[in-house]
Protein backbone atom coordinates (compact mmCIF):
# COMPACT_ATOMS: atom_id res chain seq x y z
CA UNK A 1 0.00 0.00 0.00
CA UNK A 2 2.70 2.52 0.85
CA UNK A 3 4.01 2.23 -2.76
CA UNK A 4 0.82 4.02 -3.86
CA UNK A 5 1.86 7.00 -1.00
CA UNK A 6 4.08 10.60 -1.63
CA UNK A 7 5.86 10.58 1.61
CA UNK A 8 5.50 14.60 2.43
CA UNK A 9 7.46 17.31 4.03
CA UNK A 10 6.19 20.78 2.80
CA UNK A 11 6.75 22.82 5.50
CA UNK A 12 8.36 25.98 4.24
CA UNK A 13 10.64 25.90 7.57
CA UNK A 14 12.03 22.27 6.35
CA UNK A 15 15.76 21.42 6.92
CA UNK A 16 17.69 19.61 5.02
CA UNK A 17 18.35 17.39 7.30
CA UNK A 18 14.86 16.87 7.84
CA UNK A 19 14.33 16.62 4.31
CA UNK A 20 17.43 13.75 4.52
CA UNK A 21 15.31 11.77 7.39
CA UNK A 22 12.29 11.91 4.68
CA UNK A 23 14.14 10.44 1.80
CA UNK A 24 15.65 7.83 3.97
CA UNK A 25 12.18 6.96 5.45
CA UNK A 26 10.88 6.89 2.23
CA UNK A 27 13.48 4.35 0.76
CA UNK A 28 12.74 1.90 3.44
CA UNK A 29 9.17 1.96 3.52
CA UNK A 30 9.17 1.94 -0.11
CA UNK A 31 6.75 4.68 -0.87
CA UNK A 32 5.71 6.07 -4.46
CA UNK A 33 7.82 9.35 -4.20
CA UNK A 34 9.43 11.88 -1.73
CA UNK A 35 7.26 15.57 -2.54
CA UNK A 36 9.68 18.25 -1.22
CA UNK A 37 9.50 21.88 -1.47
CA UNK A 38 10.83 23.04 -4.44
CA UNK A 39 13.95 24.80 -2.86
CA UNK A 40 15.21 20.40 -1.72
CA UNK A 41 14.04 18.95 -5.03
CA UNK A 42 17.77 19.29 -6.84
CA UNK A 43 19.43 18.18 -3.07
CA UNK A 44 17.01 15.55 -2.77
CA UNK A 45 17.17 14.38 -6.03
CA UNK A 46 21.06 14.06 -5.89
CA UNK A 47 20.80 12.28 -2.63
CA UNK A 48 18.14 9.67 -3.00
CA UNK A 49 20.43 8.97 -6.75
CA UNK A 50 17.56 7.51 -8.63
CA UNK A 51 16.26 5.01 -6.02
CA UNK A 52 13.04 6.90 -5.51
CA UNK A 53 11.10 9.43 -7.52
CA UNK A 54 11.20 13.75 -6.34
CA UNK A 55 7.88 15.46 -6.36
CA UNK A 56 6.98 19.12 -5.42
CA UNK A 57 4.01 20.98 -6.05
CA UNK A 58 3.83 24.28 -7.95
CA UNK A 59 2.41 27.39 -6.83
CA UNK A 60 2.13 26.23 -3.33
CA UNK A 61 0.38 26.45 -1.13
CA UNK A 62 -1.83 29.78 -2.35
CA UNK A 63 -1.78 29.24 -5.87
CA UNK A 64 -2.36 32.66 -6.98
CA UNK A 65 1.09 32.63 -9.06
CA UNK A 66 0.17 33.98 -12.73
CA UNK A 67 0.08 31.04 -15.01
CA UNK A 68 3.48 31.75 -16.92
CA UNK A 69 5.37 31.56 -13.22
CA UNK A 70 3.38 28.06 -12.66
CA UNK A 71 4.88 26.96 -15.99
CA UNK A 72 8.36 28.39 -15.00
CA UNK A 73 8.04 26.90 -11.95
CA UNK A 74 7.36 23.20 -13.51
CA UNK A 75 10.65 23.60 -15.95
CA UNK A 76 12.45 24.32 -13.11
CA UNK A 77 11.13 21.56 -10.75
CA UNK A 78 11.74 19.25 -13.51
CA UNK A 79 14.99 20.26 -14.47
CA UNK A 80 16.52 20.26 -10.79
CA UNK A 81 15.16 16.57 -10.74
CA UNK A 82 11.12 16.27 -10.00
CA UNK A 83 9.93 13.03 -12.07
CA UNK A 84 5.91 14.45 -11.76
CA UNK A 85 3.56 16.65 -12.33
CA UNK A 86 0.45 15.43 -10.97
CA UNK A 87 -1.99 17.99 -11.09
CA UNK A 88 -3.44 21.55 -11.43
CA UNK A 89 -5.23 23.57 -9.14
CA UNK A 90 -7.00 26.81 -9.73
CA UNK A 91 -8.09 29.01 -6.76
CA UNK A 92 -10.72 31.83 -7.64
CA UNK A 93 -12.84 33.77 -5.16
CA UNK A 94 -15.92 31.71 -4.28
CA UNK A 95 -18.84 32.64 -6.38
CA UNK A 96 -22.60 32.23 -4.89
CA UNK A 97 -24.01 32.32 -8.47
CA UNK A 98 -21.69 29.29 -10.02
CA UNK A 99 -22.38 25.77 -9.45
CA UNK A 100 -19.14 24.17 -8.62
CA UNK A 101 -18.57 20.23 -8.49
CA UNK A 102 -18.14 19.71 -4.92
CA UNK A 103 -17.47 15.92 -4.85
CA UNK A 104 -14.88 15.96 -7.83
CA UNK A 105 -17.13 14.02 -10.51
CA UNK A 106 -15.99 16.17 -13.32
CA UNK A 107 -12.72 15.48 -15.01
CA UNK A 108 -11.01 18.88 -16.66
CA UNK A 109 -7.93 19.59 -17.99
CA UNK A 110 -5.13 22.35 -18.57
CA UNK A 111 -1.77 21.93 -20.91
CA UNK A 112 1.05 22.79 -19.34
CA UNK A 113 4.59 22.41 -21.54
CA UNK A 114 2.43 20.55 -24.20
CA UNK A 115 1.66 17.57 -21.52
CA UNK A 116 -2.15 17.50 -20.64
CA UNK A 117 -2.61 17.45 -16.73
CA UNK A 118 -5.81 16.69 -14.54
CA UNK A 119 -7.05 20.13 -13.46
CA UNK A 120 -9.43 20.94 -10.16
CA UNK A 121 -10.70 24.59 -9.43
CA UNK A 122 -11.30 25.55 -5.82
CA UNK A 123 -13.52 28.53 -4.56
CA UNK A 124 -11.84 30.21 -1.82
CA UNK A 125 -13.55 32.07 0.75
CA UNK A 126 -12.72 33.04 4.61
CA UNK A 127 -13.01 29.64 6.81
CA UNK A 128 -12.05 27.72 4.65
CA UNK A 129 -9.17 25.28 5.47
CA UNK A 130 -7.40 25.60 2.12
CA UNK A 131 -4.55 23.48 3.09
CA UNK A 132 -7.35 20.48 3.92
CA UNK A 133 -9.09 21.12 0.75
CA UNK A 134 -5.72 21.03 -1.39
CA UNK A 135 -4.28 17.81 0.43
CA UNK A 136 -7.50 16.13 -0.52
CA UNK A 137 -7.48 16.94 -3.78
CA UNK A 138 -4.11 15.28 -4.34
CA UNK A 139 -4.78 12.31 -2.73
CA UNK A 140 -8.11 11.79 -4.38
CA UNK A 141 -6.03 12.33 -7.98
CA UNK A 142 -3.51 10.06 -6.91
CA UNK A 143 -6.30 7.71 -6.29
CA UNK A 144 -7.81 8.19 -9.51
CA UNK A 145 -4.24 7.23 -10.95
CA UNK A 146 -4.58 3.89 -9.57
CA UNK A 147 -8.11 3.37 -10.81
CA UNK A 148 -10.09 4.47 -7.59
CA UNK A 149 -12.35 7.18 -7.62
CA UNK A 150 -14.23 7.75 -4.38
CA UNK A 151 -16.77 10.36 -5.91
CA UNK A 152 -18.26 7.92 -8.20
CA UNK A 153 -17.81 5.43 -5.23
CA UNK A 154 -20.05 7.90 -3.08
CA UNK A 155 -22.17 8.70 -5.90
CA UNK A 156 -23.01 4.76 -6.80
CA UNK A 157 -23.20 4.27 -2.80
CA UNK A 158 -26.02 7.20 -2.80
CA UNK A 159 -27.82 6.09 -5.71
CA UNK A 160 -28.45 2.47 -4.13
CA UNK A 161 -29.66 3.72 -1.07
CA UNK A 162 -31.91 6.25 -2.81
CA UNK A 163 -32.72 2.97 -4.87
CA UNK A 164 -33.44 0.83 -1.78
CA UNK A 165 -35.14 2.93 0.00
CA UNK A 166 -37.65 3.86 -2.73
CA UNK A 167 -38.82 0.21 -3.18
CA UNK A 168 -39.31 -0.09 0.65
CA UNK A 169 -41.57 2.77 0.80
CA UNK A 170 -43.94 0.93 -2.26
């Protein structure tokens, strides 16, 4: 199970050594990847030497980096040794008016460097736990990845109580 896992240290206030400890723990359990800030990805890459993949994440952790620094961001993650991209997320101001796909049944898209990338828009507005909402997210794309996806698992779950429960009342 822990091969499908990013073992994650994205505190901005990371060490390297503490960055170090994460790339050793990673090795041993044998997770999927290491997901660094972008300032360790080139030291971590050079240390773990190809025995486990680099992630970071791109205009972390507000987001509200114009598109062309996201992209300049990317080329540079991937060039100091990140092995992913995994996925794109937009933050706008929430909007009362627009519907928005809460449980994450939709599948969008942006192109980023000519490579097409799973894309998620989040409203933002005060109270909400942003950091939550965007550690979520990733997990719930990683799980798509490996073929589970736990809105349609909700949604079919729903639907077959709604289903159920209709026939009992006839």
């Amino acid at each position: 199970m822990l091969s499908k896992v990013d073992h994650t240290l994205l505190k901005p206030e990371a060490t390297w050594p503490q960055i170090q400890t994460l790339c050793d723990e990673g090795v041993r359990y044998g997770v999927a990847s290491v997901c660094v800030p972008a300032s360790h990805v080139m030291s971590a890459a050079t240390y773990l030497n190809g025995n486990l993949p680099v992630c970071t994440v791109i205009g972390f952790p507000a987001g509200y980096s114009t598109t062309y620094v996201k992209c300049f961001e990317a080329q540079d993650a991937l060039q100091n040794g990140a092995e992913e991209i995994d996925m794109v997320i937009k933050l706008e101001p929430w909007d009362d008016s627009a519907v928005y796909d809460r449980l994450g049944l939709e599948n969008t898209y942006t192109e980023i460097l000519g490579v097409q990338l799973p894309a998620l828009t989040i409203p933002v507005k005060p109270g909400r736990n942003l950091a939550s909402i965007v550690e979520v997210a990733a997990m719930n794309n990683r799980h798509r990845r490996y073929g589970f996806n736990a809105a349609q698992e909700l949604a079919q779950r729903v639907d077959l109580r709604a289903e159920q429960g209709s026939r009992k009342q006839k």
